[in-house]
PDB file of N, CA and C in Angstrom:
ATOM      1  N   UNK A   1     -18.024  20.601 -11.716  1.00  0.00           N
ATOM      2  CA  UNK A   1     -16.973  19.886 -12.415  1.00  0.00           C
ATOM      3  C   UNK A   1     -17.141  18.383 -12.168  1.00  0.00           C
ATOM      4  N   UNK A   2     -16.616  17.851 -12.973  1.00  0.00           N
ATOM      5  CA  UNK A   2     -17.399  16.243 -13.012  1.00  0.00           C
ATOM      6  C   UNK A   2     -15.910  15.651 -12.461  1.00  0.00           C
ATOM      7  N   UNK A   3     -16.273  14.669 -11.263  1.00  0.00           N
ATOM      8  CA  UNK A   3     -15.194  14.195 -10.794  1.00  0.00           C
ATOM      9  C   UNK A   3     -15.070  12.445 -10.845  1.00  0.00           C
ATOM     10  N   UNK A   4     -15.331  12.184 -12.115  1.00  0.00           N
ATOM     11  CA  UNK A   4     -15.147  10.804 -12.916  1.00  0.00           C
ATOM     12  C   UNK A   4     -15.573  10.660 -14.143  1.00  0.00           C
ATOM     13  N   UNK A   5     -14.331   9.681 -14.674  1.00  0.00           N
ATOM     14  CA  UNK A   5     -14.247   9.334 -15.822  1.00  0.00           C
ATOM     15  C   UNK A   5     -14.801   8.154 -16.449  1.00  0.00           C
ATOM     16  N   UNK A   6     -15.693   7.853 -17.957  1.00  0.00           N
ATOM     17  CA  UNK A   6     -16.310   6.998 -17.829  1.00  0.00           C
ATOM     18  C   UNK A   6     -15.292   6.026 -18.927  1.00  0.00           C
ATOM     19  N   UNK A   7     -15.085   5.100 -18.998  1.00  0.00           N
ATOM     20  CA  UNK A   7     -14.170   3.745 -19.656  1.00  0.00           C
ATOM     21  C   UNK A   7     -14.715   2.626 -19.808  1.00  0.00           C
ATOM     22  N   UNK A   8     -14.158   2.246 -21.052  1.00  0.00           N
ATOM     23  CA  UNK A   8     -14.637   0.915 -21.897  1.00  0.00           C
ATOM     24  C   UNK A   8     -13.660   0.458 -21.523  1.00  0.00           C
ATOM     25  N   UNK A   9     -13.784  -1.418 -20.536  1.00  0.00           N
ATOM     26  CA  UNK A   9     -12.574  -1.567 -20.604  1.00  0.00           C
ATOM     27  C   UNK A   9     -12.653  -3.056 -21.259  1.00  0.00           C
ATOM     28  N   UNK A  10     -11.909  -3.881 -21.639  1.00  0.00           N
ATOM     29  CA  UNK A  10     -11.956  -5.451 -21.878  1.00  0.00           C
ATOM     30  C   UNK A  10     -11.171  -6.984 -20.636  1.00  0.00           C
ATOM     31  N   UNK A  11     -11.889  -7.188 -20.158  1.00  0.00           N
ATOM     32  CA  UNK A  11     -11.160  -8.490 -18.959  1.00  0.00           C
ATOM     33  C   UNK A  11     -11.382  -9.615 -19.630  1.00  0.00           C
ATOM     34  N   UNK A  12      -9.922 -10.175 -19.535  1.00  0.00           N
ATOM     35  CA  UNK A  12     -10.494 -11.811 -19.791  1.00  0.00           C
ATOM     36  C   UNK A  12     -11.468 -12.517 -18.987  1.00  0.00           C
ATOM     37  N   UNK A  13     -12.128 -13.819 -19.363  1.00  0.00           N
ATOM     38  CA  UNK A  13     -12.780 -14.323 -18.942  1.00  0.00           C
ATOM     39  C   UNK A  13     -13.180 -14.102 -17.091  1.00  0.00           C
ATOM     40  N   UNK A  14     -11.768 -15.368 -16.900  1.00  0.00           N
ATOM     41  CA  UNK A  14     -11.743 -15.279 -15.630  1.00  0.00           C
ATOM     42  C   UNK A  14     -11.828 -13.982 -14.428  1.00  0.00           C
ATOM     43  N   UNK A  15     -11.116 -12.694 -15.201  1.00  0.00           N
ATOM     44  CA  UNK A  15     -10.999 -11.513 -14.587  1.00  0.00           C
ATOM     45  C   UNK A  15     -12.563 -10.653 -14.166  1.00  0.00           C
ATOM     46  N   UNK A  16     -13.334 -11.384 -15.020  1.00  0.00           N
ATOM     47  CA  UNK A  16     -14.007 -10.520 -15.317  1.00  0.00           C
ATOM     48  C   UNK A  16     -15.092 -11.373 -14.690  1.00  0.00           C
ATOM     49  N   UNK A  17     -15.287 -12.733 -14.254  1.00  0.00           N
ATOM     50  CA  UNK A  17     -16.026 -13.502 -13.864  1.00  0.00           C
ATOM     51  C   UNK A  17     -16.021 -13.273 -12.169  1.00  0.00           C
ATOM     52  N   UNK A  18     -14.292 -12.886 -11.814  1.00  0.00           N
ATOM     53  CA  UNK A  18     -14.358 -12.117 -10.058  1.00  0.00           C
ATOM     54  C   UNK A  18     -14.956 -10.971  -9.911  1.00  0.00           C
ATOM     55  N   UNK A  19     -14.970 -10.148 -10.618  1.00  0.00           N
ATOM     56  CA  UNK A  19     -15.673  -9.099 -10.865  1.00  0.00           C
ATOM     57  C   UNK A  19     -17.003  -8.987 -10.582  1.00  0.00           C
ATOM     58  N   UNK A  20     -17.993  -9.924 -11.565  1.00  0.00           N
ATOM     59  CA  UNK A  20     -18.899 -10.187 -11.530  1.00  0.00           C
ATOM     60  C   UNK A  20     -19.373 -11.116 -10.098  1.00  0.00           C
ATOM     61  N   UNK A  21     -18.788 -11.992  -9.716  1.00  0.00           N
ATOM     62  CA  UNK A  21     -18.829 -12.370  -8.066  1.00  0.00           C
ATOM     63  C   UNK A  21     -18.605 -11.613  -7.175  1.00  0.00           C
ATOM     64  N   UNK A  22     -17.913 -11.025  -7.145  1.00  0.00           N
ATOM     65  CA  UNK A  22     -17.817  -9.854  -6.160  1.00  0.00           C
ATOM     66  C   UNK A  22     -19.119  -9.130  -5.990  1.00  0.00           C
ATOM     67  N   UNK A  23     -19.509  -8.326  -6.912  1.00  0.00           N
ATOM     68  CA  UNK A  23     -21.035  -7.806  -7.474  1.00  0.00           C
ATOM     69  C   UNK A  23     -22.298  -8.596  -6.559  1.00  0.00           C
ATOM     70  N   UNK A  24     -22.189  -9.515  -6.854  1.00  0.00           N
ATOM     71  CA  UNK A  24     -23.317 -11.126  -6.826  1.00  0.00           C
ATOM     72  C   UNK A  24     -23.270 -11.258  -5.253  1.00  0.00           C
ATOM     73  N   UNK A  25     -22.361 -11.261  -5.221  1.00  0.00           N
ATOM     74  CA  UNK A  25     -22.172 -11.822  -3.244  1.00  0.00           C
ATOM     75  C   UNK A  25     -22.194 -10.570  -2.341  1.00  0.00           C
ATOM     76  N   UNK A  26     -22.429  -9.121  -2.985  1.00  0.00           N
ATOM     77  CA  UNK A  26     -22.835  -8.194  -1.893  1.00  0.00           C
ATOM     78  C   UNK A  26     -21.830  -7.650  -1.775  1.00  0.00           C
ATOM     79  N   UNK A  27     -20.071  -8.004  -1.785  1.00  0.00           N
ATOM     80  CA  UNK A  27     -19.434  -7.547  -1.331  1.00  0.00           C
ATOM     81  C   UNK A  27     -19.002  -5.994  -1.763  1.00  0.00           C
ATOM     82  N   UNK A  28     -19.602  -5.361  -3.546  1.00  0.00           N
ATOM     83  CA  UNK A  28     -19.303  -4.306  -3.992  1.00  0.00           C
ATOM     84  C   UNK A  28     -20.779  -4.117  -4.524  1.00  0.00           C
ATOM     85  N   UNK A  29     -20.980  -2.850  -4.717  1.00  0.00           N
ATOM     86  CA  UNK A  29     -22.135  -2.371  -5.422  1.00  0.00           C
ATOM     87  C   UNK A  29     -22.320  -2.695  -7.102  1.00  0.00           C
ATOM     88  N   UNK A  30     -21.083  -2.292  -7.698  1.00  0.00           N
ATOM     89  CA  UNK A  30     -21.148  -2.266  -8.631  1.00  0.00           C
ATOM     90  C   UNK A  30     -19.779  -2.825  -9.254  1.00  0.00           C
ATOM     91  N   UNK A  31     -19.664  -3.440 -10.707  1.00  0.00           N
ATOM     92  CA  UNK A  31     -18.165  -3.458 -11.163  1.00  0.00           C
ATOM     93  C   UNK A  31     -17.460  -2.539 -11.223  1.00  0.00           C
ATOM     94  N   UNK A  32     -17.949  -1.378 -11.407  1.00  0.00           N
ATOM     95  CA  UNK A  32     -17.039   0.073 -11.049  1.00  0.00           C
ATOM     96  C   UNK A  32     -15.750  -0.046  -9.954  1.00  0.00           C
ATOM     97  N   UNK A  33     -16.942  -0.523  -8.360  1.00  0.00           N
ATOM     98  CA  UNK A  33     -16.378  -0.213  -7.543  1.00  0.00           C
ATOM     99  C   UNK A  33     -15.307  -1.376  -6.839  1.00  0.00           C
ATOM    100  N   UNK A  34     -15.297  -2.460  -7.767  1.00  0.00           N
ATOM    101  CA  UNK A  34     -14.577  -3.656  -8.010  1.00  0.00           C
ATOM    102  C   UNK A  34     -13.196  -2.864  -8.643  1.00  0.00           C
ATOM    103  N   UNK A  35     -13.071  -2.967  -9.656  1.00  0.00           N
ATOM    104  CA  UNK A  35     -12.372  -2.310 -10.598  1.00  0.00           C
ATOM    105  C   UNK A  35     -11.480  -0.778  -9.290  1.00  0.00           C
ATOM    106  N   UNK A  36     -12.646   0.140  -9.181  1.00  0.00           N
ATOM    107  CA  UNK A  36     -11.271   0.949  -8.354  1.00  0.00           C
ATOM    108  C   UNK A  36     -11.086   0.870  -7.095  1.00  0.00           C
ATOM    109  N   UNK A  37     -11.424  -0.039  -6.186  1.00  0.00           N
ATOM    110  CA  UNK A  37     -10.652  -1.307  -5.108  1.00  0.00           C
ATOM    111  C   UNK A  37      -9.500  -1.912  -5.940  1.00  0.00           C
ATOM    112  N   UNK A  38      -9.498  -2.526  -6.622  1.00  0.00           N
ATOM    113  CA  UNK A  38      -8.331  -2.797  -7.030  1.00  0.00           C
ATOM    114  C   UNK A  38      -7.061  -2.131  -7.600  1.00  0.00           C
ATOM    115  N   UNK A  39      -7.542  -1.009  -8.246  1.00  0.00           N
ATOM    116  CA  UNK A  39      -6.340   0.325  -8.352  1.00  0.00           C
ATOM    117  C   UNK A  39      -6.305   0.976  -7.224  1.00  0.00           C
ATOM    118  N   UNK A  40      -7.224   0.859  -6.327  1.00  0.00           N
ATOM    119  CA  UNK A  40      -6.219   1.490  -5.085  1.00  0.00           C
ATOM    120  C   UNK A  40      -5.649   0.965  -4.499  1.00  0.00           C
ATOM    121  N   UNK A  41      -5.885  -0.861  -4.330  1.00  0.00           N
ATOM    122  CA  UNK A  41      -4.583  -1.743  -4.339  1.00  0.00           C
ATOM    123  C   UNK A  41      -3.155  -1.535  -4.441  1.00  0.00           C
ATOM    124  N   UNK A  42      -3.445  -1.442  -5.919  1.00  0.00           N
ATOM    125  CA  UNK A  42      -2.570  -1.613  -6.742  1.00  0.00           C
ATOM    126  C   UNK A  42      -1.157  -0.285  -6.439  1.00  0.00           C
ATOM    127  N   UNK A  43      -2.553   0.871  -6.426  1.00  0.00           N
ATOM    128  CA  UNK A  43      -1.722   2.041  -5.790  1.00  0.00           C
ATOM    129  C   UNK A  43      -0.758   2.388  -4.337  1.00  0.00           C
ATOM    130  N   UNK A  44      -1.130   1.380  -3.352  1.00  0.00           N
ATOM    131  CA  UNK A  44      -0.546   0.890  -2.323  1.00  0.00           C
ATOM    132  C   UNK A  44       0.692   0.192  -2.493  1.00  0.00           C
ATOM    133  N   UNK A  45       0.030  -0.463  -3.421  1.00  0.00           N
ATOM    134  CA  UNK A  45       1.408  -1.299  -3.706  1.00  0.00           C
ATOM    135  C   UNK A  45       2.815  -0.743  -4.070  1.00  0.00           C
ATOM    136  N   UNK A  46       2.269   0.099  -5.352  1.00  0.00           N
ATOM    137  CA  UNK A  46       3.666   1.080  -5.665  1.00  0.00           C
ATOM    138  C   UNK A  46       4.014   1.941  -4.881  1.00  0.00           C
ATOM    139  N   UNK A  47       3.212   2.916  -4.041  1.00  0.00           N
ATOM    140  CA  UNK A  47       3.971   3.282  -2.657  1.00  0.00           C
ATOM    141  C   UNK A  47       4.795   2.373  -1.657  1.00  0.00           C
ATOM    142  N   UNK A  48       4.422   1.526  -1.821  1.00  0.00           N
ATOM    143  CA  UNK A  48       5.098   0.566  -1.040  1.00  0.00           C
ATOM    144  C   UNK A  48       6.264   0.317  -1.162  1.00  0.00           C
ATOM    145  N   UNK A  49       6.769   0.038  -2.884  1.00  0.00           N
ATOM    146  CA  UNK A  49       7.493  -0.230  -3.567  1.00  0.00           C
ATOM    147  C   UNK A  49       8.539   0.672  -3.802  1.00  0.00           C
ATOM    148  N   UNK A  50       7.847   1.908  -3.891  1.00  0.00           N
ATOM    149  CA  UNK A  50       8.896   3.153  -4.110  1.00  0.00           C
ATOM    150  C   UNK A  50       9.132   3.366  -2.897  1.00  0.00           C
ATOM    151  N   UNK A  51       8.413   3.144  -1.799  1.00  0.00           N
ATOM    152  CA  UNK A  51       9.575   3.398   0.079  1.00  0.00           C
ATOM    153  C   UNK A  51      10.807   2.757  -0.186  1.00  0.00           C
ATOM    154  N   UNK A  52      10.357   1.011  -0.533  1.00  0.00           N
ATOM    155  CA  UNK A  52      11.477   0.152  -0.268  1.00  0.00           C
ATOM    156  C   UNK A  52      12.762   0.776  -1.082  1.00  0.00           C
ATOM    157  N   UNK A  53      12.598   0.993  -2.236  1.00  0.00           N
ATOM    158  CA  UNK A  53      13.598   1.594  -3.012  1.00  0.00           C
ATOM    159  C   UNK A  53      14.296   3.154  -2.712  1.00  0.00           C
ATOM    160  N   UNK A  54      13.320   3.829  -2.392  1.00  0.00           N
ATOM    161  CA  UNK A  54      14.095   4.921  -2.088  1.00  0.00           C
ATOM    162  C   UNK A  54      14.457   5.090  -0.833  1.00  0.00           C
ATOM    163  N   UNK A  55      14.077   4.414   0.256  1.00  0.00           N
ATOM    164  CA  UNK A  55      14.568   4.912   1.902  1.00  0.00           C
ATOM    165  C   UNK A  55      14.898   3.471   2.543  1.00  0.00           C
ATOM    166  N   UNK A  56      14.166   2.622   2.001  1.00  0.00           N
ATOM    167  CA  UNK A  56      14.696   1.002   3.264  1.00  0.00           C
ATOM    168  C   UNK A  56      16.310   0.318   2.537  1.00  0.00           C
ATOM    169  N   UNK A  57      16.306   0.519   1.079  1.00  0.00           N
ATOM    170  CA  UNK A  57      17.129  -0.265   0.703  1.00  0.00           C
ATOM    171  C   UNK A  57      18.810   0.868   0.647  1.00  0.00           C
ATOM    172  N   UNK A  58      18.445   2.269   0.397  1.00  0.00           N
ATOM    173  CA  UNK A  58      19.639   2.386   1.419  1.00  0.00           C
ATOM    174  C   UNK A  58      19.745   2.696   2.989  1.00  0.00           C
ATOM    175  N   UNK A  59      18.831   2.759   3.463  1.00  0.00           N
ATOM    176  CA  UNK A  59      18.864   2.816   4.799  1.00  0.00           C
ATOM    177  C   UNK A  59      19.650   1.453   5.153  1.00  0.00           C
ATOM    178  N   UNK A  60      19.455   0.481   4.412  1.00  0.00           N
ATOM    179  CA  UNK A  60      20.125  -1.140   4.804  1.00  0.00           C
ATOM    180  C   UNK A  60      21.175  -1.068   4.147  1.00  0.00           C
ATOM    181  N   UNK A  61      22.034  -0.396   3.043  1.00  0.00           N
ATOM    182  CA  UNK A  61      22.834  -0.144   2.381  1.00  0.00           C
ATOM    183  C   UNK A  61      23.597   0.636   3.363  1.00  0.00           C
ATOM    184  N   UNK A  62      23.342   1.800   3.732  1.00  0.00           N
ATOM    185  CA  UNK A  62      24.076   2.640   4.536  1.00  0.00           C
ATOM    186  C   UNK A  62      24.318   0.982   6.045  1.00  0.00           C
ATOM    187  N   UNK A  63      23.991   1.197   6.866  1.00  0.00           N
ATOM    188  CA  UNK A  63      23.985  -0.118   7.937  1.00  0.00           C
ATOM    189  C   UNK A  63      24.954  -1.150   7.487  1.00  0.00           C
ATOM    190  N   UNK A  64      24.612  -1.397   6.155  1.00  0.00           N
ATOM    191  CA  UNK A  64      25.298  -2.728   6.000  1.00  0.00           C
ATOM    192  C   UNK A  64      27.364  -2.046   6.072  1.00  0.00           C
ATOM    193  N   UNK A  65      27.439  -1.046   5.360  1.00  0.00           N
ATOM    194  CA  UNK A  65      28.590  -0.366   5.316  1.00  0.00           C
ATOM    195  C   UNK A  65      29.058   0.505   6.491  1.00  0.00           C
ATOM    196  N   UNK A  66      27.882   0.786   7.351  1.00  0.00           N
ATOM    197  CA  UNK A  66      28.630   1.054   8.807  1.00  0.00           C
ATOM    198  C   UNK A  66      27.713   0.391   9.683  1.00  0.00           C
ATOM    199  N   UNK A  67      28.087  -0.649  10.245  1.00  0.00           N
ATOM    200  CA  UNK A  67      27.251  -1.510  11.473  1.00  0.00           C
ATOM    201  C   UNK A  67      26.954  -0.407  12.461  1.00  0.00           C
ATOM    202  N   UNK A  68      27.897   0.344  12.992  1.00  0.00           N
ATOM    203  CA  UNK A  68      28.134   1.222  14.123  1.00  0.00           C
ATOM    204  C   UNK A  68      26.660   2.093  14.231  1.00  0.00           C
ATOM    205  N   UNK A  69      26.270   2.411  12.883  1.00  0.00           N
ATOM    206  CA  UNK A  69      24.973   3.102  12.983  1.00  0.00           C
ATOM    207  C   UNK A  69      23.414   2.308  13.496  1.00  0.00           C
ATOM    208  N   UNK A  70      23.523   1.247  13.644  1.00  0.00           N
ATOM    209  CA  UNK A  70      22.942  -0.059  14.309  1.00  0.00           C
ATOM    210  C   UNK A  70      21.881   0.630  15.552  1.00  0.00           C
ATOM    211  N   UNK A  71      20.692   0.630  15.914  1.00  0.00           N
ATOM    212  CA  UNK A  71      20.850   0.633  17.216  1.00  0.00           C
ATOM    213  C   UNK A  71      19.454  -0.645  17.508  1.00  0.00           C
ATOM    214  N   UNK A  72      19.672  -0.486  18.907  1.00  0.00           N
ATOM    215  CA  UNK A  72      19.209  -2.117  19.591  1.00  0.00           C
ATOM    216  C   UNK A  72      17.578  -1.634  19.334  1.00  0.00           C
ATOM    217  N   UNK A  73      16.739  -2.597  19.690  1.00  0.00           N
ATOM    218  CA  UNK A  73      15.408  -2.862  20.023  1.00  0.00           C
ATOM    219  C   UNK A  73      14.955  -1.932  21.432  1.00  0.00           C
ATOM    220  N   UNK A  74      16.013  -2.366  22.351  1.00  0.00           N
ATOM    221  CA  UNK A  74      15.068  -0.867  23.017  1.00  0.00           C
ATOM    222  C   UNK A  74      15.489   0.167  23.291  1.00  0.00           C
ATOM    223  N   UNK A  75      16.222   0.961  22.402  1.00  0.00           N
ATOM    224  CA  UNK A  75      16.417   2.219  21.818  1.00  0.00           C
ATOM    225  C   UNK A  75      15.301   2.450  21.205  1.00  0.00           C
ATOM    226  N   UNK A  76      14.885   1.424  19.792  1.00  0.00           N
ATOM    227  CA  UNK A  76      13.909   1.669  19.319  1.00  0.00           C
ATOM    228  C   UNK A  76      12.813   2.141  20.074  1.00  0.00           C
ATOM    229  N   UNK A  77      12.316   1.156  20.843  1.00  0.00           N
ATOM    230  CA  UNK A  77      11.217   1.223  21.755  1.00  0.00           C
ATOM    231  C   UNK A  77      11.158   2.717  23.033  1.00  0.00           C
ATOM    232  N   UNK A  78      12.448   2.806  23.279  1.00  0.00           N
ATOM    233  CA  UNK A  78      12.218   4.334  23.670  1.00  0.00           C
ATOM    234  C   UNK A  78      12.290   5.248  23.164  1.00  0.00           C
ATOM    235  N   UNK A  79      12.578   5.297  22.063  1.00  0.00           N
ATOM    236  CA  UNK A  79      12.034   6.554  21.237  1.00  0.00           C
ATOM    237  C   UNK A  79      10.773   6.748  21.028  1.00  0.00           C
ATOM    238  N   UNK A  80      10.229   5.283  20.767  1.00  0.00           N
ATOM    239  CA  UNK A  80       9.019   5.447  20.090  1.00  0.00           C
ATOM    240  C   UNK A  80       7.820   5.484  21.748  1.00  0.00           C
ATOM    241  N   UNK A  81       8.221   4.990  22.561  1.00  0.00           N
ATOM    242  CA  UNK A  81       7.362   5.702  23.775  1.00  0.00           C
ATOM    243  C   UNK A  81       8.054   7.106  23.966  1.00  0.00           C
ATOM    244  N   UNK A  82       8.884   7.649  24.119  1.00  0.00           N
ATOM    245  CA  UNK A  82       8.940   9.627  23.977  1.00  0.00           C
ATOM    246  C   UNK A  82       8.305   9.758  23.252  1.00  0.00           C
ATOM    247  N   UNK A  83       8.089   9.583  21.880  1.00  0.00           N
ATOM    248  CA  UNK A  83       7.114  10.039  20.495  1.00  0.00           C
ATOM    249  C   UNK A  83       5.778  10.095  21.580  1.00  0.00           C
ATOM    250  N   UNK A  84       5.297   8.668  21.338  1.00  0.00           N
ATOM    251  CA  UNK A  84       4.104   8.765  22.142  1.00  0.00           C
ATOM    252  C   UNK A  84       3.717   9.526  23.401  1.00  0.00           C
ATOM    253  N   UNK A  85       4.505   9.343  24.190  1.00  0.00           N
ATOM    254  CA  UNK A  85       4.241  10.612  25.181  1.00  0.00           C
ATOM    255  C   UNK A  85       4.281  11.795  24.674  1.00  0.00           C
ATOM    256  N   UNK A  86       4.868  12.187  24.184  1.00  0.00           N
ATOM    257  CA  UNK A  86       4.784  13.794  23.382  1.00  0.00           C
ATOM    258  C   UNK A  86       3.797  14.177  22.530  1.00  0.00           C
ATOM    259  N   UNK A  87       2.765  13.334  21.845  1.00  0.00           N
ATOM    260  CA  UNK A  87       1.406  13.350  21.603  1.00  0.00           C
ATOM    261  C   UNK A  87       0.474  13.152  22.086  1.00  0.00           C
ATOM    262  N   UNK A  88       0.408  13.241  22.906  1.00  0.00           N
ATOM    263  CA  UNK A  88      -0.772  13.192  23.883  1.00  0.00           C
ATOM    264  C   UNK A  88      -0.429  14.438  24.636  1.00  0.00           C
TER     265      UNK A  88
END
C-alpha cells in the first residue's frame, strides 16, 4: 500500500525561494521534505491551540471564579517529585 501522496502545488515567489534555500544549504533533502516540516509545524501548532481552548482557558476560567482552587508552587513541585519517584 503506498504511503504518500503525490501534489502539484503553487508558492509565491518568496515562499518558494525558502524552500529552495533550505534545499541549497543542506538543511533538507528535498522540497518535499521542506514542505512536510512545515505541516508538521503547523500541526503542532493546532494542538497547541486546541489544549489552550479546550483545557487551559477553562481551567483559568474555573480559578478565576473560585480562587480557593489555587494551589502554591510547591504543591506543584511535590506532586510532580511523587510523580517522579513513582516512575522510576
Amino acid at each position: 500500500m503506498r504511503t504518500t501522496q503525490q501534489f502539484s502545488i503553487t508558492l509565491p515567489n518568496d515562499i518558494a525561494d525558502v524552500v529552495q534555500a533550505k534545499v541549497q544549504a543542506g538543511e533538507y533533502a528535498s522540497e518535499s521534505e521542506v514542505i512536510c516540516d512545515g505541516l508538521r509545524v503547523l500541526m503542532a501548532r493546532d494542538r497547541a491551540e486546541s489544549w489552550l481552548r479546550k483545557q487551559v482557558g477553562p481551567a483559568y476560567d474555573a480559578l478565576r471564579a473560585d480562587p480557593s482552587r489555587a494551589v502554591t508552587v510547591e504543591d506543584v513541585r511535590a506532586r510532580l517529585t511523587a510523580e517522579h519517584t513513582k516512575a522510576q
